[in-house]
N, C-alpha and C. Protein backbone atom coordinates (compact mmCIF):
# COMPACT_ATOMS: atom_id res chain seq x y z
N UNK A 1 -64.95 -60.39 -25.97
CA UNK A 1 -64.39 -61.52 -25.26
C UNK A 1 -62.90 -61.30 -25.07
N UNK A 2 -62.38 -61.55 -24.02
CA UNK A 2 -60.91 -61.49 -23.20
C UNK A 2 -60.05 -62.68 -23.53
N UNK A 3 -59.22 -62.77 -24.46
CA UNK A 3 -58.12 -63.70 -24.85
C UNK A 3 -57.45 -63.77 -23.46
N UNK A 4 -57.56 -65.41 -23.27
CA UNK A 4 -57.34 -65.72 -21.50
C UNK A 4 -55.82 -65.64 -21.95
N UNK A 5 -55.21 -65.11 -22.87
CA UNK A 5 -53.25 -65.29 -22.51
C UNK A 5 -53.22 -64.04 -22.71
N UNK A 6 -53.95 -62.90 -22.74
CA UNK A 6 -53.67 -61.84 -22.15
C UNK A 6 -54.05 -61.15 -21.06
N UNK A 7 -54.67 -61.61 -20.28
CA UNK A 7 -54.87 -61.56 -19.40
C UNK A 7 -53.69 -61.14 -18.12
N UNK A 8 -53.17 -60.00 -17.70
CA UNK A 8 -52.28 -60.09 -16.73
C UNK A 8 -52.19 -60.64 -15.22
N UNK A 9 -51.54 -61.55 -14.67
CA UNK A 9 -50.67 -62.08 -13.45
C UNK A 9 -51.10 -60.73 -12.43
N UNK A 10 -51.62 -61.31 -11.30
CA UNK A 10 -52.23 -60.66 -9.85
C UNK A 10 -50.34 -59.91 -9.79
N UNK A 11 -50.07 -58.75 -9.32
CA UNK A 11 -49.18 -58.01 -8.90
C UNK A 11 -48.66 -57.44 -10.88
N UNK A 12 -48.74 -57.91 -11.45
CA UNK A 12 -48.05 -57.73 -12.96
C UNK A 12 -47.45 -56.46 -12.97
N UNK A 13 -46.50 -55.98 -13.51
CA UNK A 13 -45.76 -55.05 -13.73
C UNK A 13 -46.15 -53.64 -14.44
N UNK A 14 -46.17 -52.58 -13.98
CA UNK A 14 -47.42 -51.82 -14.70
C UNK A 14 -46.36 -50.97 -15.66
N UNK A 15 -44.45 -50.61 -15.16
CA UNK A 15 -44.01 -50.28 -16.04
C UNK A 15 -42.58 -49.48 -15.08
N UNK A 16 -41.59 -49.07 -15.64
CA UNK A 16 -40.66 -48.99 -15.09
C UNK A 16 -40.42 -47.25 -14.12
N UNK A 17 -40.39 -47.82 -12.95
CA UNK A 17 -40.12 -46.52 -11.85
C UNK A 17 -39.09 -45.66 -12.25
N UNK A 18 -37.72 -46.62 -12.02
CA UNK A 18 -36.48 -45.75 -12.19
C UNK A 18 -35.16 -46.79 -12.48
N UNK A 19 -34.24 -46.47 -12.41
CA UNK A 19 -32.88 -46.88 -12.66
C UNK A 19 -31.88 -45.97 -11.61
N UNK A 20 -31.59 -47.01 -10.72
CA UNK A 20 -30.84 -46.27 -9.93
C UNK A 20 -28.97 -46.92 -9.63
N UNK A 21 -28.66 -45.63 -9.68
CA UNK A 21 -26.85 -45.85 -9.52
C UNK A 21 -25.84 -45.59 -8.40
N UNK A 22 -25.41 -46.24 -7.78
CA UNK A 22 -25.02 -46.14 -6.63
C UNK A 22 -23.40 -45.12 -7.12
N UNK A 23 -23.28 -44.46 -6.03
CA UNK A 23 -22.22 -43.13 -6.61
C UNK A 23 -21.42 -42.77 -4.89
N UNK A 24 -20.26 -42.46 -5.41
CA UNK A 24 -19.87 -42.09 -4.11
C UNK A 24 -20.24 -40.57 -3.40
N UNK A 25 -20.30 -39.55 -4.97
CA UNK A 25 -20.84 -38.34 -4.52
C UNK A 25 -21.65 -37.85 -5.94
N UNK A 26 -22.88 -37.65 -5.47
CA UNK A 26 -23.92 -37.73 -6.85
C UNK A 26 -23.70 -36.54 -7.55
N UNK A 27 -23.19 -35.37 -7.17
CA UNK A 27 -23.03 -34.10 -7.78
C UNK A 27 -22.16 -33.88 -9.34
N UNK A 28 -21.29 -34.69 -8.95
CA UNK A 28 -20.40 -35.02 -10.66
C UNK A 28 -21.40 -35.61 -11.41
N UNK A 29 -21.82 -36.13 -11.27
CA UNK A 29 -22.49 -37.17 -11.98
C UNK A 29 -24.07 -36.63 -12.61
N UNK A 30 -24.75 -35.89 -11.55
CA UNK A 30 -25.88 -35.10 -11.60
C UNK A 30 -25.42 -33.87 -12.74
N UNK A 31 -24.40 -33.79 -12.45
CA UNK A 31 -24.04 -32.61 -13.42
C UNK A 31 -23.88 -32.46 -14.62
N UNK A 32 -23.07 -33.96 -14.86
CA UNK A 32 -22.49 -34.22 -16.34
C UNK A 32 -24.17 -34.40 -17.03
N UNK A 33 -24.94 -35.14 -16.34
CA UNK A 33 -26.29 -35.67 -16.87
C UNK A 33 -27.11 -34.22 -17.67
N UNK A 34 -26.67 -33.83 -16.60
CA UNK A 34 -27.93 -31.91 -17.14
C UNK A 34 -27.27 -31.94 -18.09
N UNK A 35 -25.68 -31.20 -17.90
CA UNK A 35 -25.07 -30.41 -19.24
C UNK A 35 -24.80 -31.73 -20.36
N UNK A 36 -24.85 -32.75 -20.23
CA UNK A 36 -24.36 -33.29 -21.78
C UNK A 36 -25.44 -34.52 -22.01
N UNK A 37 -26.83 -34.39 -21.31
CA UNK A 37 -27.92 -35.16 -21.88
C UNK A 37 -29.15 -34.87 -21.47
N UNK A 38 -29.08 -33.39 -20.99
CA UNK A 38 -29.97 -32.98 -20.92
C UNK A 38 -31.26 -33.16 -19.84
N UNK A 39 -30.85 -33.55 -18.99
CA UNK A 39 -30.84 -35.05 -18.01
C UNK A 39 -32.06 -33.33 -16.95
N UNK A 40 -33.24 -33.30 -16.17
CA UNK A 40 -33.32 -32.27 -15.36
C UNK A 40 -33.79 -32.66 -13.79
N UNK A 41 -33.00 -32.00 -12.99
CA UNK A 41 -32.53 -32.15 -12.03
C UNK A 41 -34.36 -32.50 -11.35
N UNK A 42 -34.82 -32.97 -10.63
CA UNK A 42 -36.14 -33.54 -10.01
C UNK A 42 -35.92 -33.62 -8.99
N UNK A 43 -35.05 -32.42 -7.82
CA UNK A 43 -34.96 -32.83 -6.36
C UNK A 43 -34.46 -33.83 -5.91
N UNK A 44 -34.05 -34.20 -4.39
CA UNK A 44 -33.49 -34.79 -3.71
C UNK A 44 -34.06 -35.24 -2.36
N UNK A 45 -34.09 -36.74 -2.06
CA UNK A 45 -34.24 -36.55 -0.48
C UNK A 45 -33.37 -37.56 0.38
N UNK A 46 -34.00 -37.58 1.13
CA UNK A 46 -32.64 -38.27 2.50
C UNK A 46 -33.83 -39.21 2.86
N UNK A 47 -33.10 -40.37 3.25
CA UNK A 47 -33.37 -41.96 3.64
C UNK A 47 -33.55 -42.30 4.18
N UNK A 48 -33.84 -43.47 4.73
CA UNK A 48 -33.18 -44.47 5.61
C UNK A 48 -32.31 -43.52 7.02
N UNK A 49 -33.48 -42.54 7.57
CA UNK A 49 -32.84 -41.69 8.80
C UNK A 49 -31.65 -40.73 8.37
N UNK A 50 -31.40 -40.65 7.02
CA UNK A 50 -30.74 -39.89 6.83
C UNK A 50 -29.28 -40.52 6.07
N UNK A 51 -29.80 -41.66 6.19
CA UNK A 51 -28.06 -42.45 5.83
C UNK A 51 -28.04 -42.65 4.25
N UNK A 52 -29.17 -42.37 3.49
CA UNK A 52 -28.73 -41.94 2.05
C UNK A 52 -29.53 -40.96 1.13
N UNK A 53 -29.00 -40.72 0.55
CA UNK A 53 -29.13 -39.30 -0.40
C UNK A 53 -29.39 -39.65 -1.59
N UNK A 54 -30.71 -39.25 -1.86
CA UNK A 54 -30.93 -39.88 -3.36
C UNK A 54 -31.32 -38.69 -4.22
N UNK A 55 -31.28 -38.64 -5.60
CA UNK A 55 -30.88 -37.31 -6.32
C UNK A 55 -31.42 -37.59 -7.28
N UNK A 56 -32.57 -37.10 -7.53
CA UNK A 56 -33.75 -37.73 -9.07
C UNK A 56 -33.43 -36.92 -9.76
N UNK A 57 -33.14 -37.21 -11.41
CA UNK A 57 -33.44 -36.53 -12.40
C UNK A 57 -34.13 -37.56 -13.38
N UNK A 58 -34.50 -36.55 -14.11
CA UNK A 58 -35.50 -36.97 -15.04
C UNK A 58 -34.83 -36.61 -16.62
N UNK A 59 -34.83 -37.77 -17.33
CA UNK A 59 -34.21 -38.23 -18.20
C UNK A 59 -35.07 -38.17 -19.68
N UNK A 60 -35.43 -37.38 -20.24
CA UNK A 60 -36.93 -37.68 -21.15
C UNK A 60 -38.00 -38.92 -20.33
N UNK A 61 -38.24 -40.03 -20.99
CA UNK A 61 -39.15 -40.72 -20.13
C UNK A 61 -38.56 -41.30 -18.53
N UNK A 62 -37.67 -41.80 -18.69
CA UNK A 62 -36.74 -42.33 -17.57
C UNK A 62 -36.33 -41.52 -16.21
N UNK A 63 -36.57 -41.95 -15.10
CA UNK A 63 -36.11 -41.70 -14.19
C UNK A 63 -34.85 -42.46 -13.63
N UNK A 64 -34.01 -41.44 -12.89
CA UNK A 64 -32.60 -42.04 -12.84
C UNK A 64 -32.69 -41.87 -11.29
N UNK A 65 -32.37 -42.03 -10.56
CA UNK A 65 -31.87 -41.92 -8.90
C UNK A 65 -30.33 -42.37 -8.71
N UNK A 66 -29.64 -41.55 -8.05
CA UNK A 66 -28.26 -41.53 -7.73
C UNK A 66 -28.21 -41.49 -6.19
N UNK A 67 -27.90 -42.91 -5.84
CA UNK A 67 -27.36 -42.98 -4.65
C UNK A 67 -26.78 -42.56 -4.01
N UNK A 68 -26.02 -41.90 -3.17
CA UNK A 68 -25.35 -41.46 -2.36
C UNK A 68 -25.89 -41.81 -1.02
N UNK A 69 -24.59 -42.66 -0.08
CA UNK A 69 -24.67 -43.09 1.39
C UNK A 69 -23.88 -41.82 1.97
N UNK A 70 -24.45 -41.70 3.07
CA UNK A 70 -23.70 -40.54 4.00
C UNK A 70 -23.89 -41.82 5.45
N UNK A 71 -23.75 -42.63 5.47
CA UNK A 71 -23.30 -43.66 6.64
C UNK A 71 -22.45 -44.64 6.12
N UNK A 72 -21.87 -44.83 6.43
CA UNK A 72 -20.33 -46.33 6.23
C UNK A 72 -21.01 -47.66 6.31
N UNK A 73 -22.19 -47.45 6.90
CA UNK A 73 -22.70 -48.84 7.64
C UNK A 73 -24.12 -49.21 6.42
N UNK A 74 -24.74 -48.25 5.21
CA UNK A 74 -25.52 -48.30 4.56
C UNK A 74 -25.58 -49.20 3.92
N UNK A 75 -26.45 -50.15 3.38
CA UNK A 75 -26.32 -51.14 2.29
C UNK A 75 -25.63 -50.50 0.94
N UNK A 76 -25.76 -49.17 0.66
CA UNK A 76 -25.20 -48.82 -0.75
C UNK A 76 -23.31 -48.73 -0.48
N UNK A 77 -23.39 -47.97 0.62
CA UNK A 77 -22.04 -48.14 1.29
C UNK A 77 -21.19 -49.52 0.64
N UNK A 78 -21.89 -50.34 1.62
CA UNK A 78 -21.07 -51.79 1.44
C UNK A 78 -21.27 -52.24 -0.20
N UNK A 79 -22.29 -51.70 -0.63
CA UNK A 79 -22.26 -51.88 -2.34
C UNK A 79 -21.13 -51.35 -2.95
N UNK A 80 -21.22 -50.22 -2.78
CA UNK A 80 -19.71 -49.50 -3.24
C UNK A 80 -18.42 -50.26 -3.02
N UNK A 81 -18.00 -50.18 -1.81
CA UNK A 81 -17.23 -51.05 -1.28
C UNK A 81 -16.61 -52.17 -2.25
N UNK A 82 -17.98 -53.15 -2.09
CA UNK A 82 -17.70 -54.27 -3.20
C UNK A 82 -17.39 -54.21 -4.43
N UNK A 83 -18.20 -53.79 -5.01
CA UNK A 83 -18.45 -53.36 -6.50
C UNK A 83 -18.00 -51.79 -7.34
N UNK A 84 -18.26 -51.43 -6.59
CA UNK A 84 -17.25 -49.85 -7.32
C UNK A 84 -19.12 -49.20 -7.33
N UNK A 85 -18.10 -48.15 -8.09
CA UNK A 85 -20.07 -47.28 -8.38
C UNK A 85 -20.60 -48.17 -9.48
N UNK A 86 -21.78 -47.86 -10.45
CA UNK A 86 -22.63 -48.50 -11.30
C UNK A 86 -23.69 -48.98 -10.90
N UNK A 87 -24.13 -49.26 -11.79
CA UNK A 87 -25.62 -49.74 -11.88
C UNK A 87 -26.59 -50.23 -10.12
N UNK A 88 -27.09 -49.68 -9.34
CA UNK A 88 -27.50 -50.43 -8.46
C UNK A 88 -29.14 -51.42 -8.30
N UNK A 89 -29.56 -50.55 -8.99
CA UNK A 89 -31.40 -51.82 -9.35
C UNK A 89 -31.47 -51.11 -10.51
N UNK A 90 -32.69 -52.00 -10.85
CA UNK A 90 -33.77 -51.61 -11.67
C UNK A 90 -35.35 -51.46 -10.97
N UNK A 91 -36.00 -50.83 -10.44
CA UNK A 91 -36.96 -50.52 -10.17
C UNK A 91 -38.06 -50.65 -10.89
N UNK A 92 -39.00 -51.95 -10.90
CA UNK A 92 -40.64 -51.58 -11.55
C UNK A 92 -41.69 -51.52 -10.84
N UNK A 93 -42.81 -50.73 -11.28
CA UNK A 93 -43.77 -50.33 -10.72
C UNK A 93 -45.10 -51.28 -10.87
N UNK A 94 -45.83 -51.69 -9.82
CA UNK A 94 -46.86 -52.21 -9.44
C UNK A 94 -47.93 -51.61 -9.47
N UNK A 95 -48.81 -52.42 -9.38
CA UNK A 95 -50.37 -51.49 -9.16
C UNK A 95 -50.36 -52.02 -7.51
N UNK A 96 -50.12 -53.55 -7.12
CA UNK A 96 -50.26 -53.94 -5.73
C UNK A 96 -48.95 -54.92 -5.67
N UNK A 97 -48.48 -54.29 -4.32
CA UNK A 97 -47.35 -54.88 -3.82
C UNK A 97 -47.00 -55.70 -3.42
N UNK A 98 -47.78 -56.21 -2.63
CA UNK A 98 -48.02 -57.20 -1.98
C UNK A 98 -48.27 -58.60 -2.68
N UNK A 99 -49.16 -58.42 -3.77
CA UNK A 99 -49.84 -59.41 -5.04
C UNK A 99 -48.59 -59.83 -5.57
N UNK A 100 -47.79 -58.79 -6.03
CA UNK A 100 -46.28 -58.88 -6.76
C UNK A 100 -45.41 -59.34 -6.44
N UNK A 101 -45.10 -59.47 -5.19
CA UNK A 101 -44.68 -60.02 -4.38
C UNK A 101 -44.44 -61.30 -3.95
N UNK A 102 -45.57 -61.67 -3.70
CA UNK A 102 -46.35 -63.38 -3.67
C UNK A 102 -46.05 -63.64 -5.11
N UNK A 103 -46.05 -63.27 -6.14
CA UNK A 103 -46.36 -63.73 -7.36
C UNK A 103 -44.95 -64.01 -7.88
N UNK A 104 -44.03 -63.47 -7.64
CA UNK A 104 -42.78 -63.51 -7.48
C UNK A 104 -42.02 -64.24 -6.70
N UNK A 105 -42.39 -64.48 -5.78
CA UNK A 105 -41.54 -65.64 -4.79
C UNK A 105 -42.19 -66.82 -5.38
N UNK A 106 -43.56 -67.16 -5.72
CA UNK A 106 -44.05 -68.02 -6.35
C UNK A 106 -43.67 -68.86 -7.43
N UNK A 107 -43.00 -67.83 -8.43
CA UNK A 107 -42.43 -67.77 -9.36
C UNK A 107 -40.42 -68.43 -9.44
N UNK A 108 -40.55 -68.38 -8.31
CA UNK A 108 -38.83 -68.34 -7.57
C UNK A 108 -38.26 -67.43 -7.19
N UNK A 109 -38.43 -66.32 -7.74
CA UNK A 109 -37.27 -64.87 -7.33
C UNK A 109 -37.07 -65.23 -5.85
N UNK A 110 -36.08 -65.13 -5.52
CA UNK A 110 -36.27 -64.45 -3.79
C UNK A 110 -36.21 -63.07 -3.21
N UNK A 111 -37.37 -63.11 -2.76
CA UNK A 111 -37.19 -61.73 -1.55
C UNK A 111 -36.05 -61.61 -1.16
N UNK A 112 -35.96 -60.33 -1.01
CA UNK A 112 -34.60 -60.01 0.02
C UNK A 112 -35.73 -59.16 0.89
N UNK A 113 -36.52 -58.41 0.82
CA UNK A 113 -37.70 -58.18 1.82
C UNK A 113 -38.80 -58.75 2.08
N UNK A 114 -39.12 -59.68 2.79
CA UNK A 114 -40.23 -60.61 3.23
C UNK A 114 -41.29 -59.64 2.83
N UNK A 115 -41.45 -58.37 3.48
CA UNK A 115 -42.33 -57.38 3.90
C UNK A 115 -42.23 -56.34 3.45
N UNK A 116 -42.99 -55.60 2.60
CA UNK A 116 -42.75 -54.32 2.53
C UNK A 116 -42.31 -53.02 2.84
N UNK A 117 -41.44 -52.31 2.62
CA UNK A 117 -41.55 -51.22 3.41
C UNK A 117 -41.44 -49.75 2.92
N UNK A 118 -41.09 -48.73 3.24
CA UNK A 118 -40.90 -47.39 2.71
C UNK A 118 -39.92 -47.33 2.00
N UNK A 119 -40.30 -46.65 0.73
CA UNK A 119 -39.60 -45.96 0.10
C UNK A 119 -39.13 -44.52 -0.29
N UNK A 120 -38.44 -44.06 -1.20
CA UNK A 120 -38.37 -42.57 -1.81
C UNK A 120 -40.02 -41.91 -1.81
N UNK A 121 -40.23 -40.49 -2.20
CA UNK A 121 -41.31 -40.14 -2.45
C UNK A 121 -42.76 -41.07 -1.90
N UNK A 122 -42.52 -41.40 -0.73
CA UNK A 122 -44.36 -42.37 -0.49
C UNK A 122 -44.31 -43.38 -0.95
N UNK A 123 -43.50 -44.15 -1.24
CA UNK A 123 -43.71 -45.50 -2.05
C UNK A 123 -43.31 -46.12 -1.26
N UNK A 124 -43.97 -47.82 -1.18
CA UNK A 124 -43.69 -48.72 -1.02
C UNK A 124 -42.94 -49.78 -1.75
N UNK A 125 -41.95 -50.52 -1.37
CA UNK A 125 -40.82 -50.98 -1.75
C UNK A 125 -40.27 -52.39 -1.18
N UNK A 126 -40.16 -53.25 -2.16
CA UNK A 126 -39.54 -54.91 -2.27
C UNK A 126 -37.89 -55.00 -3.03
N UNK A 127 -37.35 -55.53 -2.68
CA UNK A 127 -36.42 -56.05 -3.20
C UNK A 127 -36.61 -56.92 -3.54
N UNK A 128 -36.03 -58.01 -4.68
CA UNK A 128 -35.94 -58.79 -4.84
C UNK A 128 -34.30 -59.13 -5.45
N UNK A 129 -33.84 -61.07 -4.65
CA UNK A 129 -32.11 -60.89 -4.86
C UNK A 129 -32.00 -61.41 -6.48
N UNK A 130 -30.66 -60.60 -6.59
CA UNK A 130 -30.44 -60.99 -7.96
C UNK A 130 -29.92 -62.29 -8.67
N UNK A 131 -29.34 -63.06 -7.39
CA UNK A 131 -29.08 -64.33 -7.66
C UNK A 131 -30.65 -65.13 -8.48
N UNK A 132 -31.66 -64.57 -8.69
CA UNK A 132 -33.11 -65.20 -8.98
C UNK A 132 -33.14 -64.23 -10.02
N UNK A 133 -32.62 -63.36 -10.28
CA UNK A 133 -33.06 -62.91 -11.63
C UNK A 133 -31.80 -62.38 -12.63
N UNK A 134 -31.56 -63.18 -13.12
CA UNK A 134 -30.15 -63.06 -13.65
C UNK A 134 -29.13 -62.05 -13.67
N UNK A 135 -28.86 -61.99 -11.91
CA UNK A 135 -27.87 -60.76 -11.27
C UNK A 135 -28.56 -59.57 -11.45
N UNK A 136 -29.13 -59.63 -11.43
CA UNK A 136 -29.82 -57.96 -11.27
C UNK A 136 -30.48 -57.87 -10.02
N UNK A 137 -30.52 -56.83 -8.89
CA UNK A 137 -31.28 -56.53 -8.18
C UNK A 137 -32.50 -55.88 -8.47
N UNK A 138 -33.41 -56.32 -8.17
CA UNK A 138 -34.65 -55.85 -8.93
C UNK A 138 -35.73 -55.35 -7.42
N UNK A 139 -36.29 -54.16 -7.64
CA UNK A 139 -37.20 -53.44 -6.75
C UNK A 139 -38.55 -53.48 -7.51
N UNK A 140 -39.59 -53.95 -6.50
CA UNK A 140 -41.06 -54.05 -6.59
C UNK A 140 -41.48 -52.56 -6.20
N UNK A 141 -41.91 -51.38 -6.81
CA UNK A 141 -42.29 -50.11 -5.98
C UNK A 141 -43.49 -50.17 -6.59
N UNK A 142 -44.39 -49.23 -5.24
CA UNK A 142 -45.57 -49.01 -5.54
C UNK A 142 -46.32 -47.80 -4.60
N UNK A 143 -46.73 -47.10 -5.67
CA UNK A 143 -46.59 -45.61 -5.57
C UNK A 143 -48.13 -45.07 -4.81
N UNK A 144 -48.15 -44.55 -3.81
CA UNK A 144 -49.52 -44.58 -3.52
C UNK A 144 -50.58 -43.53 -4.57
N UNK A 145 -51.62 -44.41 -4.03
CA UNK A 145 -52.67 -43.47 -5.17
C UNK A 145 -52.49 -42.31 -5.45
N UNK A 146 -52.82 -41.82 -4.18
CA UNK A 146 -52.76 -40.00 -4.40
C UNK A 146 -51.37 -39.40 -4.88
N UNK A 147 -50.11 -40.25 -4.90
CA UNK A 147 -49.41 -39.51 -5.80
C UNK A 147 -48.72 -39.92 -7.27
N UNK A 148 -49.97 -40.73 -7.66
CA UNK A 148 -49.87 -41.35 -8.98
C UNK A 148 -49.97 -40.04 -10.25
């Protein structure tokens, strides 16, 4: 028999994607990570048409992503701008996005994406604003099957 309070919430959180840091140029930073934590480099790809540069390493369990905008006009851009480099989300992973989603606005968070859309590596991707979750920008990702 199934203890109904454990039971998990339609979209529930299956566990954490990544931690990502917005940077003006990810290479210092990628670097210090290898040589003084051992941090290993997990490739790179380009965005949003090209307007940002994201730079995975892999951290023992943790994944890190380092922002880098190569457009002025990028949302990380204007992040920088504001805020200096640091911390830019926290990223958790879904089984369904959409469920998580609903379950979350439900909940209060607000969307900052009504709708889903593309992410890094095949994933699908929510924002949610941080004014609803105590200043943190928080990302709904969800990774398609086949590259689970």
């Amino acid at each position: 028999m199934t203890d109904p309070g454990s039971a998990k919430p339609a979209g529930a959180v299956t566990g954490l994607s990544h931690i990502a840091i917005a940077v003006r140029d990810a290479e210092p930073l990628a670097e210090r990570l290898v040589a003084g934590l051992g941090a290993a480099r997990a490739g790179e790809e380009l965005i949003d048409g090209g307007a940002l540069r994201v730079v995975f390493l892999e951290l023992g369990p943790v994944t890190l992503e380092l922002l880098e905008p190569r457009s002025p006009d990028h949302t990380v851009a204007r992040f920088l701008e504001a805020r200096g480099e640091g911390l830019h989300h926290v990223s958790l992973e879904v089984e369904d996005l959409d469920r998580a989603l609903a379950s979350s606005r439900g909940a209060g968070a607000r969307p900052i994406d009504e709708v889903p859309r593309a992410g890094a590596h095949g994933t699908r991707v929510a924002f949610l604003h941080p004014k609803s979750l105590g200043g943190v920008l928080v990302e709904l990702c969800q990774r398609d099957k086949e590259t689970k």
